[in-house]
Protein backbone atom coordinates (compact mmCIF):
# COMPACT_ATOMS: atom_id res chain seq x y z
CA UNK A 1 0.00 0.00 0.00
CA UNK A 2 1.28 3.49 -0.59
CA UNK A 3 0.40 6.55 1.86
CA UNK A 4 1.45 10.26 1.64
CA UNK A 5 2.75 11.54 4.58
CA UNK A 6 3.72 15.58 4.60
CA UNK A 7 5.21 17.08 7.48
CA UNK A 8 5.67 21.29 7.79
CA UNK A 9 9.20 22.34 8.94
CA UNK A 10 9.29 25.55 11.16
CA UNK A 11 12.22 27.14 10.21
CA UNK A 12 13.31 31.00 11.29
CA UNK A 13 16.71 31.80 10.44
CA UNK A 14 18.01 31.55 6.71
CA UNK A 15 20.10 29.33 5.48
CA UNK A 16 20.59 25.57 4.35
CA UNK A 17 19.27 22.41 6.64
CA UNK A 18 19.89 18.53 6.36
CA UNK A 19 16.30 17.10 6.28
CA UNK A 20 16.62 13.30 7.53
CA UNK A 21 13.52 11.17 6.98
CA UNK A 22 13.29 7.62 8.01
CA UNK A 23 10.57 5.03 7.92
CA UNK A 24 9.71 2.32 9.95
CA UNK A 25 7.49 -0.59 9.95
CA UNK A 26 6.92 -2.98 12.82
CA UNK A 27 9.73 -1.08 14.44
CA UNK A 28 12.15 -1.55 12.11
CA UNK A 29 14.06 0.23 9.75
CA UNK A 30 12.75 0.52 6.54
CA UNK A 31 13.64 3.41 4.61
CA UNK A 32 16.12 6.37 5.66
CA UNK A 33 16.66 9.09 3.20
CA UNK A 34 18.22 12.66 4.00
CA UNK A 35 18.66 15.87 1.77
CA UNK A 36 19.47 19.26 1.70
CA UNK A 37 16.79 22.21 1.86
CA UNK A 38 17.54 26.22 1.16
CA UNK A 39 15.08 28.51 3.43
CA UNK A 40 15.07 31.91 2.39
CA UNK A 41 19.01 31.21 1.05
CA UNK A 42 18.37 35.19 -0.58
CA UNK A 43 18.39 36.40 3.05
CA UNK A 44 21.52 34.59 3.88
CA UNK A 45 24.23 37.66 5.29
CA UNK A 46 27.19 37.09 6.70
CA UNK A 47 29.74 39.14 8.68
CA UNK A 48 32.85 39.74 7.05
CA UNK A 49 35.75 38.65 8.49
CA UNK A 50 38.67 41.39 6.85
CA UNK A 51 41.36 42.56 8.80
CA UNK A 52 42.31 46.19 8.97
CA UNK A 53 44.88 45.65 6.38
CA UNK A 54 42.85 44.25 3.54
CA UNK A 55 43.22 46.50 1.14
CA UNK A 56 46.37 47.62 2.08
CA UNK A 57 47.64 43.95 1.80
CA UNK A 58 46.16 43.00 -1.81
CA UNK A 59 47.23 46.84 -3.19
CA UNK A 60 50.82 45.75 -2.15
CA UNK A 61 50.32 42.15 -4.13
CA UNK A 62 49.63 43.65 -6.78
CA UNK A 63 51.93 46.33 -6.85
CA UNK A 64 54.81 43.62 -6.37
CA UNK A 65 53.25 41.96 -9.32
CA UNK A 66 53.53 44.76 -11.55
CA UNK A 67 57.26 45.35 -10.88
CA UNK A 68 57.65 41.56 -12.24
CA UNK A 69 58.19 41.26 -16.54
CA UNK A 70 55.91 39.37 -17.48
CA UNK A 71 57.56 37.95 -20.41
CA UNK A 72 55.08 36.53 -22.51
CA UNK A 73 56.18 34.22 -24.93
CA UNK A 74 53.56 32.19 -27.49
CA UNK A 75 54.45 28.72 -29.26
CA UNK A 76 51.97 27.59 -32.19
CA UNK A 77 50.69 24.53 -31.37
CA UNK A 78 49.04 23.97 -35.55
CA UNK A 79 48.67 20.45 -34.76
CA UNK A 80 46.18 21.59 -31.91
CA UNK A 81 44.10 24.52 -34.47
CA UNK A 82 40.57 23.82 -34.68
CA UNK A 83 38.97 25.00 -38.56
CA UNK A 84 38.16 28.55 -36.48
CA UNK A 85 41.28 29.00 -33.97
CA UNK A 86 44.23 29.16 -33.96
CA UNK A 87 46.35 27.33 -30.52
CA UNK A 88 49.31 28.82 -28.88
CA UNK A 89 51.04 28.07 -25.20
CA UNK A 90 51.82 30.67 -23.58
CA UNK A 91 54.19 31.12 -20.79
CA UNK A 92 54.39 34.03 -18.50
CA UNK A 93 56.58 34.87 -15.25
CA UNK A 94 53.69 36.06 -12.36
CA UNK A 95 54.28 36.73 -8.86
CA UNK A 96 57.80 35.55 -7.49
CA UNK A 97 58.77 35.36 -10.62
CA UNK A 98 56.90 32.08 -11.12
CA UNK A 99 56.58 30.54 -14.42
CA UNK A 100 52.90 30.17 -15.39
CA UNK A 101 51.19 29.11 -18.89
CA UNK A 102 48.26 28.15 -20.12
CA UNK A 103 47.25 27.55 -24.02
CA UNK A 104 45.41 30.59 -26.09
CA UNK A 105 42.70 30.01 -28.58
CA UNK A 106 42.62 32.81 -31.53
CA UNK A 107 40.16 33.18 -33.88
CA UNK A 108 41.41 33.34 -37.20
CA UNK A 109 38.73 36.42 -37.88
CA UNK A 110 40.19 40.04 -37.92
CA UNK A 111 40.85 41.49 -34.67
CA UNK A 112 38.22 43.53 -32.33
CA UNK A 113 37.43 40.05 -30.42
CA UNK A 114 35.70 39.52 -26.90
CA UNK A 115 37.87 37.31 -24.37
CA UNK A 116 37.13 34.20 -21.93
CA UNK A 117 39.72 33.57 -19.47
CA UNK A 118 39.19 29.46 -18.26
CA UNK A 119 41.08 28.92 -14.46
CA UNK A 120 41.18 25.74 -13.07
CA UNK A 121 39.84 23.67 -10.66
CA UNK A 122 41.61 22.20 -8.02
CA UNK A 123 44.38 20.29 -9.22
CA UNK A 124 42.62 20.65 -12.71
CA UNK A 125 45.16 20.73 -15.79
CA UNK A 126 43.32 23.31 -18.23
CA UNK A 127 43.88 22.26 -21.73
CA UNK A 128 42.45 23.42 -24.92
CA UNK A 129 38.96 23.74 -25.69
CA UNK A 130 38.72 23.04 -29.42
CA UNK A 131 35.92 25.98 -29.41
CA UNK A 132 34.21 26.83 -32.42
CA UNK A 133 33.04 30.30 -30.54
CA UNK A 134 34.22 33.70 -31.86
CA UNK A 135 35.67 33.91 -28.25
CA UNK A 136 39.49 34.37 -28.11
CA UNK A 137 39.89 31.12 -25.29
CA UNK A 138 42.71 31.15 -22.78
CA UNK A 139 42.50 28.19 -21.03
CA UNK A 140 44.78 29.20 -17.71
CA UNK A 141 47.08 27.05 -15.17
CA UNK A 142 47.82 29.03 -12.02
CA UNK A 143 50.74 27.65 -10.29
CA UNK A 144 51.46 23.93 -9.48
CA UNK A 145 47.91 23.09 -11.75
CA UNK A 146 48.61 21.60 -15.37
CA UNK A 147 51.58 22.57 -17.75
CA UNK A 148 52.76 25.71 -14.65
CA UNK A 149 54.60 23.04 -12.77
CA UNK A 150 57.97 24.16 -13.49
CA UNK A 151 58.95 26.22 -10.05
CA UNK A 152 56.05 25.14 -7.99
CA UNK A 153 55.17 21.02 -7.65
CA UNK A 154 51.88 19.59 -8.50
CA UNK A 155 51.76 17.08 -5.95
CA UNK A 156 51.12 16.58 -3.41
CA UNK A 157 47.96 18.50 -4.23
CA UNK A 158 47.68 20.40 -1.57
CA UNK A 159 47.28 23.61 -2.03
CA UNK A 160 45.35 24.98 0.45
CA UNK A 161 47.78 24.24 3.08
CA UNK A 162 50.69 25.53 1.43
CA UNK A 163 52.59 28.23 3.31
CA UNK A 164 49.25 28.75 5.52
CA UNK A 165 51.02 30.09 8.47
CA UNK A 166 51.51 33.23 6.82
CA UNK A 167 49.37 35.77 4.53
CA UNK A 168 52.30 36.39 2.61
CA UNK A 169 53.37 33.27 0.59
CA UNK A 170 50.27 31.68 0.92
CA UNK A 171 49.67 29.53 -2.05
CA UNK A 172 46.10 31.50 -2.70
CA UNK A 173 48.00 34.56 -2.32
CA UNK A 174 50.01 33.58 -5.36
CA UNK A 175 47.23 31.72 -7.98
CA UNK A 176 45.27 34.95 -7.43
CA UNK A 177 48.20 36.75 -8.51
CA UNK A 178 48.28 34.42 -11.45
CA UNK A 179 44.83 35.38 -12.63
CA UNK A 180 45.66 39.17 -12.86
CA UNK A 181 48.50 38.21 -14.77
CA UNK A 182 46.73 36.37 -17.23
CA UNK A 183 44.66 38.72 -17.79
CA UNK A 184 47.37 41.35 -18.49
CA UNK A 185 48.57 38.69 -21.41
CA UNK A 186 44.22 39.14 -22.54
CA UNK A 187 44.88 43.14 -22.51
CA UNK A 188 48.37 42.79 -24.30
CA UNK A 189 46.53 40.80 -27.43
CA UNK A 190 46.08 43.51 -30.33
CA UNK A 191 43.30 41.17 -31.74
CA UNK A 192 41.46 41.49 -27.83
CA UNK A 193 39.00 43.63 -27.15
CA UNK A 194 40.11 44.98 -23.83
CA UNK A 195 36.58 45.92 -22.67
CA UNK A 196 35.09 42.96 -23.34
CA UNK A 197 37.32 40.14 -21.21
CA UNK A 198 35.44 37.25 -19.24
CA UNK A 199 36.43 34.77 -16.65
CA UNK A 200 35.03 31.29 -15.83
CA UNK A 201 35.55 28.13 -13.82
CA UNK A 202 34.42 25.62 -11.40
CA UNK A 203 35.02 25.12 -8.18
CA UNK A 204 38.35 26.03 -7.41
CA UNK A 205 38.07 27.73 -10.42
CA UNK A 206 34.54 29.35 -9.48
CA UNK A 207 36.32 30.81 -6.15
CA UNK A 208 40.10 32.28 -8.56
CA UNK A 209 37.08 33.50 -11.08
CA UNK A 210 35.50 35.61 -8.07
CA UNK A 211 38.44 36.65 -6.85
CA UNK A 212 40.04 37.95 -10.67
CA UNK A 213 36.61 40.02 -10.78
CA UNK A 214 37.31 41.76 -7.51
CA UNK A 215 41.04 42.33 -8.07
CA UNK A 216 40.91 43.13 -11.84
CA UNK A 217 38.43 45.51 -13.19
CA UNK A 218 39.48 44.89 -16.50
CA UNK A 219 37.12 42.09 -16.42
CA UNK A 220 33.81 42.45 -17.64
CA UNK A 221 31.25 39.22 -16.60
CA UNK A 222 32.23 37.04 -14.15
CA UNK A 223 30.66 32.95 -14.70
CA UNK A 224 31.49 31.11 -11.21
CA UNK A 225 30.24 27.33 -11.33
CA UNK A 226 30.06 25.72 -7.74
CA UNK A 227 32.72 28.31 -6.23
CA UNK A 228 35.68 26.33 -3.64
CA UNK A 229 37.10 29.36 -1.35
CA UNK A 230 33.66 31.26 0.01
CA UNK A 231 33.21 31.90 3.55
CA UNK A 232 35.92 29.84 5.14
CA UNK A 233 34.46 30.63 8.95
CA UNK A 234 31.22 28.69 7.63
CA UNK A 235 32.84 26.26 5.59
CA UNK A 236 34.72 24.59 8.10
CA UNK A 237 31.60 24.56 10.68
CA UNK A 238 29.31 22.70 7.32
CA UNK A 239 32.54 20.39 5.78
CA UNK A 240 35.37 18.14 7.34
CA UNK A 241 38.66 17.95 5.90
CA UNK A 242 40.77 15.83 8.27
CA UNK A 243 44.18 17.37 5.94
CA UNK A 244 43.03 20.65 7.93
CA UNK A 245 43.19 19.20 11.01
CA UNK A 246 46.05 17.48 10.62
CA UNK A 247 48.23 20.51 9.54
CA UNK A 248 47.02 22.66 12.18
CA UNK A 249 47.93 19.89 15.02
CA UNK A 250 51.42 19.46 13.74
CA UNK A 251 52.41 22.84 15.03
CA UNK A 252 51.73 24.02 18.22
CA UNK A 253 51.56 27.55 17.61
CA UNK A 254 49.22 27.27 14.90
CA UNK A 255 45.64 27.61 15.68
CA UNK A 256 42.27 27.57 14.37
CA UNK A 257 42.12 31.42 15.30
CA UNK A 258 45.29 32.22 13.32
CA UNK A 259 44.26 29.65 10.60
CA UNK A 260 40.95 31.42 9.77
CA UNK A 261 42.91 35.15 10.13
CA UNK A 262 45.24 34.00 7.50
CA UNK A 263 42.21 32.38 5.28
CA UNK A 264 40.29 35.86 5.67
CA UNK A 265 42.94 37.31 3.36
CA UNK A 266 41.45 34.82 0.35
CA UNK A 267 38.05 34.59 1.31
CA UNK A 268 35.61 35.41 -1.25
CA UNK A 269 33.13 37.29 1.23
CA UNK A 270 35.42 39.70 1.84
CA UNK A 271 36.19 40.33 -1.99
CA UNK A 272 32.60 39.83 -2.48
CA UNK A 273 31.74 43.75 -2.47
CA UNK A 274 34.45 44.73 -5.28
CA UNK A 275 32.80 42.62 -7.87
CA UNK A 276 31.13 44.90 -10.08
CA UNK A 277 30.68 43.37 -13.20
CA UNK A 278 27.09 40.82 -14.31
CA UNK A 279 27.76 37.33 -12.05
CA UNK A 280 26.36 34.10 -12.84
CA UNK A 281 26.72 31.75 -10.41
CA UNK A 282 25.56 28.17 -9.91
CA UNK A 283 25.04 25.91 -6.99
CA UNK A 284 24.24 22.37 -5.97
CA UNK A 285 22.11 22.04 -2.91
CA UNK A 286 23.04 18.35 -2.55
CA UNK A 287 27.02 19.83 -2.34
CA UNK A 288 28.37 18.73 0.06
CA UNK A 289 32.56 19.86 -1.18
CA UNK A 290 31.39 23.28 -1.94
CA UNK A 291 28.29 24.34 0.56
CA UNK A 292 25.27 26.09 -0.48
CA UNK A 293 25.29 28.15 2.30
CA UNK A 294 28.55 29.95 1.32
CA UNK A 295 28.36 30.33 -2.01
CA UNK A 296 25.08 32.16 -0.62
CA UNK A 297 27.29 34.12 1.53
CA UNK A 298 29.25 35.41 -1.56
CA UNK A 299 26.74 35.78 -3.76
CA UNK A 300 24.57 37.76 -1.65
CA UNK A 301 26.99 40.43 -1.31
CA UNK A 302 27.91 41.09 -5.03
CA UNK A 303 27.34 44.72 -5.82
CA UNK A 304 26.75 44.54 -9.63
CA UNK A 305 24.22 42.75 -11.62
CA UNK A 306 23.71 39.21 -10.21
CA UNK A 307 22.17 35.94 -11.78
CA UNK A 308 22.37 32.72 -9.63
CA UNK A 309 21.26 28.99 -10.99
CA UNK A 310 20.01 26.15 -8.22
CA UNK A 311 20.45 22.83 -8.93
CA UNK A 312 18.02 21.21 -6.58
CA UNK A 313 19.45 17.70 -6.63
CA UNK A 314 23.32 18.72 -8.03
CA UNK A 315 26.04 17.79 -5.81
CA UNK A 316 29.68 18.69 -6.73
CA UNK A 317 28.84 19.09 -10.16
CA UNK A 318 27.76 21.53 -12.64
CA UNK A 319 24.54 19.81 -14.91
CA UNK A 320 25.18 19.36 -18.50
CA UNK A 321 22.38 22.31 -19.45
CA UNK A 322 23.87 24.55 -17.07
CA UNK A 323 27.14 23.93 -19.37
CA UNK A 324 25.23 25.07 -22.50
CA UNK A 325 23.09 27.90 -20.06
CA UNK A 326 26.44 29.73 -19.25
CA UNK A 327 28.12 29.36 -22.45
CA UNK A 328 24.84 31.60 -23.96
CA UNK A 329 24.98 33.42 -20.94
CA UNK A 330 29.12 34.82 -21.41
CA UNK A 331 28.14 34.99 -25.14
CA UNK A 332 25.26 37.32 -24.50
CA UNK A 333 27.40 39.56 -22.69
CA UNK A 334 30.50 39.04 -24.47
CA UNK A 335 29.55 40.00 -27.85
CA UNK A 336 25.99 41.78 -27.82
């Protein structure tokens, strides 16, 4: 026999809640099922967490970074050319003098073109896309990710972890770095339209896309799928990473206190309010790697034009149509 049951949940405060349901018969166990609900996710705001030397902090960054040559250099990769682009690597020096590259799609039209800059995921090696688009494509490796391995390792990957104790030389500190630089190699391309530059990526990538918007105003439309680095204070409450854990019990005068001071420095939320440019982000409720609840965080604090997609039953994953949804989306803005 089937029976509908329906039971109304008195929730207050906004945010995101694990709904567990189980069903018994004859005392037993019969069915247990649990999911993720948004209440009023719109409502969602979160203190920020920046230091008094924020902005003093990332001005210096970048300041450092524009002392350093870049020294862009472009191979042709023909054997890579789709019927509509052209392929090139490029290598650049970026922060520290770190080698970086990542591989450039060109259209083979005349010049005047829109941009997409493509940043990677965690550990993700970027490679090209083989678009058809009448984008110009970089398809970007910060440090450590893909073919930028040469002065700072891969593995093991992580990242996150990597020179923590300290605000300066922080890993983060550097791949956002990385992402202004790439775009400077965007605004150095004759054939680029320097007013019309995107940036897109997932996860890991969603969080360095965020972050390029706030520190770069050269970019135009921002297209953050499932963003990693949002609201580290909430984060760590709503996700366990035992490689956290670890690292901060291995020294005794590290602390979760200093950890989260450091992490402030990278957090999203408190870049949040220099994005000015059209947003689209996209969520999973189901996500468990990347919570709802701070992507919310983030997103709720953009200043510009904002568009954000829910994905009801999406965990750490972006849907196929949302794939095709952004693509139109950048396009729409890109070239009007």
């Amino acid at each position: 026999k089937h029976c509908l049951l329906t039971h109304q949940l008195k929730l207050s405060t906004p945010g995101f809640y694990r709904v567990e349901c189980v069903v018994q018969a004859a005392g037993n166990v019969g069915v247990k099922l649990s999911r993720f609900i948004g209440y009023r996710p719109g409502q969602i705001r979160v203190p920020l967490t920046r230091e008094a030397d924020f902005d003093d902090f990332w001005r210096q960054t970048l300041a450092e970074l524009a002392k350093i040559r870049p020294e862009f250099s472009l191979h042709r990769r023909k054997s890579l050319d789709s019927t509509t682009h052209e392929v090139y690597e490029v290598a650049m020096r970026s922060l520290g003098r770190v080698r970086v590259r990542g591989w450039y799609e060109k259209p083979k039209t005349p010049g005047g073109v829109a941009a997409l800059l493509r940043v990677p995921g965690y550990g993700q090696d970027m490679r090209p896309t083989g678009s058809s688009s009448p984008l110009a494509v970089f398809s970007f490796n910060i440090r450590g990710h893909g073919n930028s391995q040469e002065d700072v390792p891969g593995r093991p990957q992580n990242y996150w972890i990597r020179g923590l104790d300290d605000k300066h030389g922080y890993f983060y500190q550097g791949a956002y770095a990385d992402c202004v630089r790439a775009v400077d190699f965007l605004a150095s391309r004759k054939e680029v339209d320097v007013k019309r530059i995107g940036v897109t990526g997932g996860s890991q990538g969603g969080g360095l896309s965020i972050a390029a918007a706030a520190l770069d105003k050269r970019i135009s439309v921002c297209a953050p799928d499932i963003p990693f680095l949002c609201d580290w204070v909430k984060y760590f409450k709503a996700s366990k990473w035992p490689e956290m854990d670890r690292w901060i019990a291995a020294d005794p005068k590290r602390s979760w206190p200093a950890t989260l001071r450091t992490l402030s420095y990278f957090d999203t939320l408190n870049m949040a309010d220099r994005v000015r440019c059209p947003v689209l982000v996209s969520i999973g409720v189901q996500d468990a790697v990347c919570p709802p609840s701070t992507i919310y965080a983030v997103f709720n604090r953009f200043a510009g034009g904002k568009e954000i997609r829910v994905y009801p039953e999406a965990k750490h994953y972006v849907p196929a149509k949302h794939r095709v949804l952004s693509q139109r989306w950048l396009t729409r803005h890109l070239i009007p």
